[in-house]
Protein backbone atom coordinates (compact mmCIF):
# COMPACT_ATOMS: atom_id res chain seq x y z
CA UNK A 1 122.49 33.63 -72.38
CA UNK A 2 124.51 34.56 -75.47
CA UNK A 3 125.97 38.83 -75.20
CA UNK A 4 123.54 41.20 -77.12
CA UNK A 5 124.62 41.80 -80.74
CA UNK A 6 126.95 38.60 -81.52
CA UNK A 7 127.08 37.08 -85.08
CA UNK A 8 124.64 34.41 -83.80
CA UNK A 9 121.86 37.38 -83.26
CA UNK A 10 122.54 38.85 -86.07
CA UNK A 11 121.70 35.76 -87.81
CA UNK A 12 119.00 34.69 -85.90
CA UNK A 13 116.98 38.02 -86.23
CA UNK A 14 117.85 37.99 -90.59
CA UNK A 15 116.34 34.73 -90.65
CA UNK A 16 112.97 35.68 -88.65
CA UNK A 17 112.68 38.72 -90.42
CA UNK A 18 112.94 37.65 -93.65
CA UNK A 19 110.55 34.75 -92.74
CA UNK A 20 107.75 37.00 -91.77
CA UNK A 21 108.27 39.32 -94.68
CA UNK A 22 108.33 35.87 -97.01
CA UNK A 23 104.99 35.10 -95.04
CA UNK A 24 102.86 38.24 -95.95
CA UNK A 25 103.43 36.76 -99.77
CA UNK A 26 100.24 35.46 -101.52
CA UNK A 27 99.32 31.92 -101.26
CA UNK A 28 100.23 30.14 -104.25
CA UNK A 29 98.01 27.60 -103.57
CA UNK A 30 94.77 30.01 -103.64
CA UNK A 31 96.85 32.44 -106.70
CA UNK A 32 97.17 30.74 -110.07
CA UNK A 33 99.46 33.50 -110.93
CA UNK A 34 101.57 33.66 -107.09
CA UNK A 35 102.23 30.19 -108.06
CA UNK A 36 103.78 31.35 -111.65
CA UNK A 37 105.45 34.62 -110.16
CA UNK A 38 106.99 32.03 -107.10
CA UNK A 39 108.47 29.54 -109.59
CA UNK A 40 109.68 33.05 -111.56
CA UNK A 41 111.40 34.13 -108.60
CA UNK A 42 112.78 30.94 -107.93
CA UNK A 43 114.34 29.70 -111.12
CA UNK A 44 115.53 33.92 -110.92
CA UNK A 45 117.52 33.08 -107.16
CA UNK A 46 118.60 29.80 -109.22
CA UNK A 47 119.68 32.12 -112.20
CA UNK A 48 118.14 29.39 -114.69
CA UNK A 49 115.36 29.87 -116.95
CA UNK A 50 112.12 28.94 -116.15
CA UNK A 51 110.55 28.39 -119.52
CA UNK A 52 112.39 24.18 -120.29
CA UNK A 53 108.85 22.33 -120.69
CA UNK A 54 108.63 20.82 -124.62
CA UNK A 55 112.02 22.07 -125.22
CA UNK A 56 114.33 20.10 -127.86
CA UNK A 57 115.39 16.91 -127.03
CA UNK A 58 119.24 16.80 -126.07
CA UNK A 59 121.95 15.54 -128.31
CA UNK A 60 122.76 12.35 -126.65
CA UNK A 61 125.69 9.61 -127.45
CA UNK A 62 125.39 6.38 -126.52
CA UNK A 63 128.90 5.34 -124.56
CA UNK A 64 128.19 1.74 -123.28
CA UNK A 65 125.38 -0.76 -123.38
CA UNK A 66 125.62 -4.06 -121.21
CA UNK A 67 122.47 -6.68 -120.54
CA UNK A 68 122.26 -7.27 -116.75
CA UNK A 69 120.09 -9.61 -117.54
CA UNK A 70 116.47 -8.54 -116.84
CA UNK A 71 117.17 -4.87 -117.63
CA UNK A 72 119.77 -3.12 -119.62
CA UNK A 73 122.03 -0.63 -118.67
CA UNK A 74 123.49 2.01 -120.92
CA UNK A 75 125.38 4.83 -120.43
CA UNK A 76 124.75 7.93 -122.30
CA UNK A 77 125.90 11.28 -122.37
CA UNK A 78 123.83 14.38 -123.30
CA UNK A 79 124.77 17.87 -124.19
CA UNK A 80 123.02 20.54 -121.30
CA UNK A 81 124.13 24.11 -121.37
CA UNK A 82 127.01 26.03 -122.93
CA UNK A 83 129.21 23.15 -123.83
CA UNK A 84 128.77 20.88 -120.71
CA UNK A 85 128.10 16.75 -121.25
CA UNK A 86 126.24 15.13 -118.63
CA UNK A 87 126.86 11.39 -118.52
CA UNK A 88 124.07 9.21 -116.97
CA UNK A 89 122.89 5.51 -116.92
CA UNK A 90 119.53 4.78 -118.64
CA UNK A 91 118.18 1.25 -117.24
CA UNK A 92 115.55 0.02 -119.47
CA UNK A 93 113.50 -3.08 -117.99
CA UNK A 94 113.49 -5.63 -120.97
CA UNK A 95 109.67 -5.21 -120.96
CA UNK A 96 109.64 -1.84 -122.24
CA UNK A 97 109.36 -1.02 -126.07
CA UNK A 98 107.64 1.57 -128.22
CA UNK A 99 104.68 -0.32 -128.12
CA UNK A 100 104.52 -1.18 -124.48
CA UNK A 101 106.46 2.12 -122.85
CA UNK A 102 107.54 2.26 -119.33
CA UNK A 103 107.42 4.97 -116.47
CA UNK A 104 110.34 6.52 -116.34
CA UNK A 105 112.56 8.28 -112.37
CA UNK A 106 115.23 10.56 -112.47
CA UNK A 107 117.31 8.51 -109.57
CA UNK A 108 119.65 11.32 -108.40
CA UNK A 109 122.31 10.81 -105.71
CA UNK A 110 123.68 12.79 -103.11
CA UNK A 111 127.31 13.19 -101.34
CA UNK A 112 129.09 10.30 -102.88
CA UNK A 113 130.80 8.82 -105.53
CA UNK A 114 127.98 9.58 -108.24
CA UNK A 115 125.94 7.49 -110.39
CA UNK A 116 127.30 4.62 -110.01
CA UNK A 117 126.71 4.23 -106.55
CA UNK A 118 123.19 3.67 -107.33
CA UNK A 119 123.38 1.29 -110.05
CA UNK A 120 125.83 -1.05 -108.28
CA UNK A 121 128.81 -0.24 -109.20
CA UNK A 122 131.68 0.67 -107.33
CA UNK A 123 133.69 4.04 -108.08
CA UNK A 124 135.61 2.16 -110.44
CA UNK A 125 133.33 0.92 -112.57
CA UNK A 126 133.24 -2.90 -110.81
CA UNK A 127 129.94 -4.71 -110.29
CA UNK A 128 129.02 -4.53 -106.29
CA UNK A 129 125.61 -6.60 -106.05
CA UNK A 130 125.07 -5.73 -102.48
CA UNK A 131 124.18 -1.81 -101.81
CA UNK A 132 125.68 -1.05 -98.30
CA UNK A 133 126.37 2.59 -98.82
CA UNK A 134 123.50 5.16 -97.82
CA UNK A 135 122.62 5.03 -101.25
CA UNK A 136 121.83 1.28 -101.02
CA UNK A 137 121.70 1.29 -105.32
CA UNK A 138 118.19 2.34 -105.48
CA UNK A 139 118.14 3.11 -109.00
CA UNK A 140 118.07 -1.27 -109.18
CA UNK A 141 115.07 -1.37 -106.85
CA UNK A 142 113.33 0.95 -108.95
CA UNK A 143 114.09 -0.77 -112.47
CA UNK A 144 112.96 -4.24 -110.62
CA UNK A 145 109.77 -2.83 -110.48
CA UNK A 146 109.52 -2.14 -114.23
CA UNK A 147 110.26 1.38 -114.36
CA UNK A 148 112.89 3.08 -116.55
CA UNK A 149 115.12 4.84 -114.46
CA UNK A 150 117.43 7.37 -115.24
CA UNK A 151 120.75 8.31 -113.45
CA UNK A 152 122.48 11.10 -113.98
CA UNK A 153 126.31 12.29 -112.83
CA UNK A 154 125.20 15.56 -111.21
CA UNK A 155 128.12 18.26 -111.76
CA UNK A 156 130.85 17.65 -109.63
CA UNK A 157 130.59 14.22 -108.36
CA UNK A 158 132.37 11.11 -110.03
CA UNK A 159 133.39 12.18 -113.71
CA UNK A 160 132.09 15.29 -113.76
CA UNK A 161 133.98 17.10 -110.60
CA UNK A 162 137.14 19.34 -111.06
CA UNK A 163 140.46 17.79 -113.15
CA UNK A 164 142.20 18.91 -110.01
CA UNK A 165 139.93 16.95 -107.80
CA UNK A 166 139.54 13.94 -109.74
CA UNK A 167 142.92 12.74 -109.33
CA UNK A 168 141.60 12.33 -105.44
CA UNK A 169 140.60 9.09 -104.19
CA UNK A 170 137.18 8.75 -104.82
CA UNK A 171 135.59 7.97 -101.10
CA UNK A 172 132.12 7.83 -100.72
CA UNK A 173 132.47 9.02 -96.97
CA UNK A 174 134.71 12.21 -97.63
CA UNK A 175 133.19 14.83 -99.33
CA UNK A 176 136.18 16.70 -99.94
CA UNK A 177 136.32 14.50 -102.86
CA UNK A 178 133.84 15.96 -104.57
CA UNK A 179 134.15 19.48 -106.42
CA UNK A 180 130.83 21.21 -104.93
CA UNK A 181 132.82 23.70 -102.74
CA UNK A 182 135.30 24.83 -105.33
CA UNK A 183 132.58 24.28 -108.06
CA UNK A 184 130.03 26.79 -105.71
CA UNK A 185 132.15 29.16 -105.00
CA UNK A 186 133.42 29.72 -108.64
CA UNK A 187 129.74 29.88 -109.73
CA UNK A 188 128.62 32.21 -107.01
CA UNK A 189 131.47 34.82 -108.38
CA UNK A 190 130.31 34.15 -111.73
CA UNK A 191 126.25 35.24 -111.03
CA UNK A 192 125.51 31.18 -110.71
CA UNK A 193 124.18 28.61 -108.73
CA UNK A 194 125.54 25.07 -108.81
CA UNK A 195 122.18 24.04 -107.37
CA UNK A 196 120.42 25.74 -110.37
CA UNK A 197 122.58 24.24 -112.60
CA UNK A 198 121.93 20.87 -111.51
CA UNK A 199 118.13 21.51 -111.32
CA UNK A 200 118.45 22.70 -114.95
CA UNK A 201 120.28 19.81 -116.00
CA UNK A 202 118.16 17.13 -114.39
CA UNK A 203 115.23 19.21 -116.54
CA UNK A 204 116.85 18.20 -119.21
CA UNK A 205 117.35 14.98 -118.46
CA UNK A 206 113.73 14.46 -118.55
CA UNK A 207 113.85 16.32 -121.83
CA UNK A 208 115.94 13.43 -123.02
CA UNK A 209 113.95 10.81 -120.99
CA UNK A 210 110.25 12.01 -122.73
CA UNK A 211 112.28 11.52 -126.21
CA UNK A 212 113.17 8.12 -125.86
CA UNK A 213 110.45 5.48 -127.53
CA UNK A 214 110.71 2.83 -124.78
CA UNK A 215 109.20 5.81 -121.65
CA UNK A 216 105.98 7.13 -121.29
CA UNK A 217 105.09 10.51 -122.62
CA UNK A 218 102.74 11.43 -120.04
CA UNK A 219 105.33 13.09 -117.10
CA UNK A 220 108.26 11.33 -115.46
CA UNK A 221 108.84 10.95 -111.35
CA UNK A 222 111.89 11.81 -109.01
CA UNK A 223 113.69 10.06 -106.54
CA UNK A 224 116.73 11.87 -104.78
CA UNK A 225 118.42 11.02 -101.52
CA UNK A 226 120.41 14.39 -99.23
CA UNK A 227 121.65 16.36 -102.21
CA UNK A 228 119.51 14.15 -104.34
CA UNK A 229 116.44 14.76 -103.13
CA UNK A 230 116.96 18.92 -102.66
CA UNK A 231 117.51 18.99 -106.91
CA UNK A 232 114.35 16.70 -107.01
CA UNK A 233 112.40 19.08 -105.11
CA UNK A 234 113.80 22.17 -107.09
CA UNK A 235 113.31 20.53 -110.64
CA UNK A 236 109.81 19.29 -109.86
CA UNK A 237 109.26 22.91 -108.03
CA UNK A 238 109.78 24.57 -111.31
CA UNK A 239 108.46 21.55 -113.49
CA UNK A 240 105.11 19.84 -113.82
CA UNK A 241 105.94 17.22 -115.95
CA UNK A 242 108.02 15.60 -112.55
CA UNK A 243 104.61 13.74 -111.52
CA UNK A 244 105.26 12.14 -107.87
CA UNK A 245 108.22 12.90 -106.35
CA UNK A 246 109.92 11.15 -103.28
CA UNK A 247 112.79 13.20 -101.01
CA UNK A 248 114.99 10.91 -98.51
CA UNK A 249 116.66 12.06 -96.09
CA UNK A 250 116.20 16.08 -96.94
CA UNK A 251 112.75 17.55 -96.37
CA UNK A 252 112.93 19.63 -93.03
CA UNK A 253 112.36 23.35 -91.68
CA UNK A 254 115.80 25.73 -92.20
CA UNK A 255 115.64 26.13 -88.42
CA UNK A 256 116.35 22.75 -87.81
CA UNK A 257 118.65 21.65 -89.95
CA UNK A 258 120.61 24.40 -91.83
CA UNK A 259 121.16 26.98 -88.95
CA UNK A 260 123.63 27.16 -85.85
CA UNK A 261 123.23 23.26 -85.45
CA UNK A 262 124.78 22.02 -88.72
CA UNK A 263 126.22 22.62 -91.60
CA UNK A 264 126.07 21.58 -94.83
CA UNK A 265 127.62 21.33 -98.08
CA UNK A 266 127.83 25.11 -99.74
CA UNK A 267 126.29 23.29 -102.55
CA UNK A 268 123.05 23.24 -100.60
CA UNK A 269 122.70 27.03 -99.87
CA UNK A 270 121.27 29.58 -102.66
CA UNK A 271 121.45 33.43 -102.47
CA UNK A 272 118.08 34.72 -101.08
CA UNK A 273 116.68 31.68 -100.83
CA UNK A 274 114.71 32.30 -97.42
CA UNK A 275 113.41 35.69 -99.05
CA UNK A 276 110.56 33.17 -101.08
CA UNK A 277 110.07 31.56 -97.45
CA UNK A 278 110.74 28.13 -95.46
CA UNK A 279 111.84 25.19 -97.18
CA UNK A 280 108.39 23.34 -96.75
CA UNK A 281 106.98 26.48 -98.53
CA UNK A 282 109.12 26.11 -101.64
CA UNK A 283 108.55 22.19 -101.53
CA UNK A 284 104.80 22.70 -101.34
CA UNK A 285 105.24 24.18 -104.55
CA UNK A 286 104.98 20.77 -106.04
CA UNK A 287 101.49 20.50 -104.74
CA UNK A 288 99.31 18.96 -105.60
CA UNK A 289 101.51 16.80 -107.41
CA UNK A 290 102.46 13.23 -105.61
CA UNK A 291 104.92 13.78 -102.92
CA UNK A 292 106.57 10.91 -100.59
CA UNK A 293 108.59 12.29 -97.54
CA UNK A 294 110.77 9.74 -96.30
CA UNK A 295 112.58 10.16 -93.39
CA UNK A 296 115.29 7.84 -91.15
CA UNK A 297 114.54 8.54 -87.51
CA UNK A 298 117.95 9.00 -86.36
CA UNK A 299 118.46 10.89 -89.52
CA UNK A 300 122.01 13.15 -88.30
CA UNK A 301 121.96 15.96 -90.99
CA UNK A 302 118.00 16.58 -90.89
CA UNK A 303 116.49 15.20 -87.70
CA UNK A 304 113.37 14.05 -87.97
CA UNK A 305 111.59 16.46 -85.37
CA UNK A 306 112.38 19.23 -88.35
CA UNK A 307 110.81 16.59 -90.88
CA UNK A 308 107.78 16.68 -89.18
CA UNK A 309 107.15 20.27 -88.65
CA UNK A 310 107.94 21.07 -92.51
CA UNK A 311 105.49 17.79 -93.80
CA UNK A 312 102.48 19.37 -91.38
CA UNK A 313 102.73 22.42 -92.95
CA UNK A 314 103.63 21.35 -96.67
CA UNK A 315 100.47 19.10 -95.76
CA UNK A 316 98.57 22.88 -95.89
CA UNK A 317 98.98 23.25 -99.28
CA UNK A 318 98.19 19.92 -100.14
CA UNK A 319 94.51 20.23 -97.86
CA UNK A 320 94.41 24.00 -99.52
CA UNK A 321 94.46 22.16 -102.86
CA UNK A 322 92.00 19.24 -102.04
CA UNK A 323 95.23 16.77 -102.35
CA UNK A 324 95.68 15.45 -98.76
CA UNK A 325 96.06 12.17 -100.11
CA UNK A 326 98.84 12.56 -102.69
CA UNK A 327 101.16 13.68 -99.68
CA UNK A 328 102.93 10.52 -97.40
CA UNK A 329 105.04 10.91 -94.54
CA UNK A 330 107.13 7.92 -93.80
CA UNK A 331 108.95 7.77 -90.97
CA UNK A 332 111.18 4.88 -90.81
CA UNK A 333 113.83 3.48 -88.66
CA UNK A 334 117.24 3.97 -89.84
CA UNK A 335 119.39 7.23 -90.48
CA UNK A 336 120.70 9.69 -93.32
CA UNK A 337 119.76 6.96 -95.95
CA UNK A 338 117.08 5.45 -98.43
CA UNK A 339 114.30 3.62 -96.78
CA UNK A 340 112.52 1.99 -99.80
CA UNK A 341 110.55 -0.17 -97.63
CA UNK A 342 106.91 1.74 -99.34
CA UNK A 343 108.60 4.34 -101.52
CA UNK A 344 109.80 2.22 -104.67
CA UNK A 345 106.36 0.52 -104.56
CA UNK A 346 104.11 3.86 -104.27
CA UNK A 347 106.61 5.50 -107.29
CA UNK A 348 105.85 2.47 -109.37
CA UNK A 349 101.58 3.06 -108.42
CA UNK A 350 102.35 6.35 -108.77
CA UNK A 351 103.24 6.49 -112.32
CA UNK A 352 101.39 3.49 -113.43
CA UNK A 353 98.35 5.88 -113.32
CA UNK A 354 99.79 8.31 -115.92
């Protein structure tokens, strides 16, 4: 038994107590305006803005634009906040037009390399057809279904990390190569979040996706893996227009998976966070919204015994809601990677129904 008053206690008791004070909160599912003053308090911790939905289209620049041959892929880069560029790709299936739109993801990566390790690419730019990373180059499985599919370079992966840093060999196994440490610690100082930042920015991505002719007006869907999948959740958290959502490889209870046991990235933790409650109560704020869970069962970084405490009781808010059926939980075997064996399918039924 660990000695009274050690760091781990200290710790330990924090995180229960501000757990049950996070628990005597209204329900936003029952409270119209808990679920308003929750995303306020959210995008607040995030120190973003909360108000993005209808906002201006981005100035966007077209860089590249190559036919793979039942698709094309472009790469464009949009302005986001206080003189950042975001690069992204943009595959358009050939079938989509302004008189025929199609659905359109956000396809957002985790620890890697960046964007184009879901587009099949390698960090250099060279075509790899077969997707053997964790990534496995999703964002192609989704645009083979006929969905748009946007991808972009979250801030300090691939082009977008440090000048310092990008002189590093670009490994998709190290993470050192990316800038998030440097990049959250420099933002924390500064009153920021780089997790808010990112959220923000994929918001605006979807401001730039809703402009574009060829997509569907109607809302857009989400599809992150890891680091991926926890700016999917806090974009669609904070925005309606993200209509189904699916998180690999993330969703789990902060018990299991972010304290004492492991530890993560510091571009995963937010000030305060815990103060709004357990992560499967900020994910249920997308209810009753489509939601896909997917989860490897040997799954390293958020085991799946976590995965399946935080869907039963995101699965609350969905019941509270009269949505039980827009939330899966797929459990599949493999580890800290995309599944895809039902998600790119029930995206692409997802958002055919818009």
């Amino acid at each position: 038994m660990a000695a009274h008053g050690t760091a781990n206690e200290f710790i330990a008791r924090l995180y229960e107590a501000k757990l049950a004070r996070a628990a005597k909160l209204p329900d936003p599912a029952a409270d119209g305006e808990e679920l308003l003053r929750r995303r306020e308090r959210l995008a607040s911790l995030l120190r973003i803005p909360l108000a993005q939905e209808n906002a201006v289209p981005p100035d966007a620049e077209l860089l590249e634009r190559t036919d793979q041959g039942a698709y094309i892929r472009e790469r464009v880069e949009i302005g986001t906040r206080d003189g950042l560029r975001m690069p992204m790709y943009v595959l358009l299936p050939k079938t989509a037009s302004a008189s025929s739109p199609a659905p359109a993801v956000l396809a957002l990566h985790g620890h890697g390399y960046g964007s184009r390790e879901l587009v099949g690419l390698t960090p250099d730019g060279r075509d790899e057809p077969e997707g053997t990373g964790i990534h496995k180059h999703f964002a192609l499985s989704l645009v083979k279904r006929g969905l748009a599919v946007i991808v972009p370079e979250l801030l300090g992966f691939g082009e977008r990390r440090l000048e310092e840093d990008s002189r590093l060999d670009e490994n998709p196994a190290d993470m050192r190569n990316s800038s998030c440490y440097k990049l959250s610690s420099f933002l924390t100082h500064l009153g920021e979040t780089l997790a808010g930042i990112r959220a923000q920015e994929v918001r605006i991505a979807a401001d730039y996706a809703l402009s574009r002719p060829e997509i569907v007006k109607a809302g857009v869907g989400a599809m992150g893996l890891s680091g991926g999948a926890f700016v999917a959740y806090l974009a669609a958290a904070l925005d309606e227009r993200f209509r189904a959502v699916v998180l690999s490889g993330y969703t789990n209870t902060y018990e299991d998976s972010y304290f004492f046991s492991r530890q993560h990235c510091l571009c995963d933790y937010i000030p305060g966070i815990v103060e709004l409650g357990d992560m499967p109560d900020l994910v249920g704020l997308i209810a009753p919204r489509s939601l896909y869970l997917e989860v490897g069962k040997s799954d390293h970084l958020f085991p799946v015994e976590g995965a399946v405490r935080a869907a039963e009781r995101i699965g609350m808010y969905y019941e509270r809601l009269g949505a039980a059926d827009r939330l899966v939980l797929d459990i599949f075997d493999g580890g800290h990677e995309i599944g895809g064996i039902g998600s790119f399918d029930w995206l692409r039924k997802e958002l055919d129904a818009l």
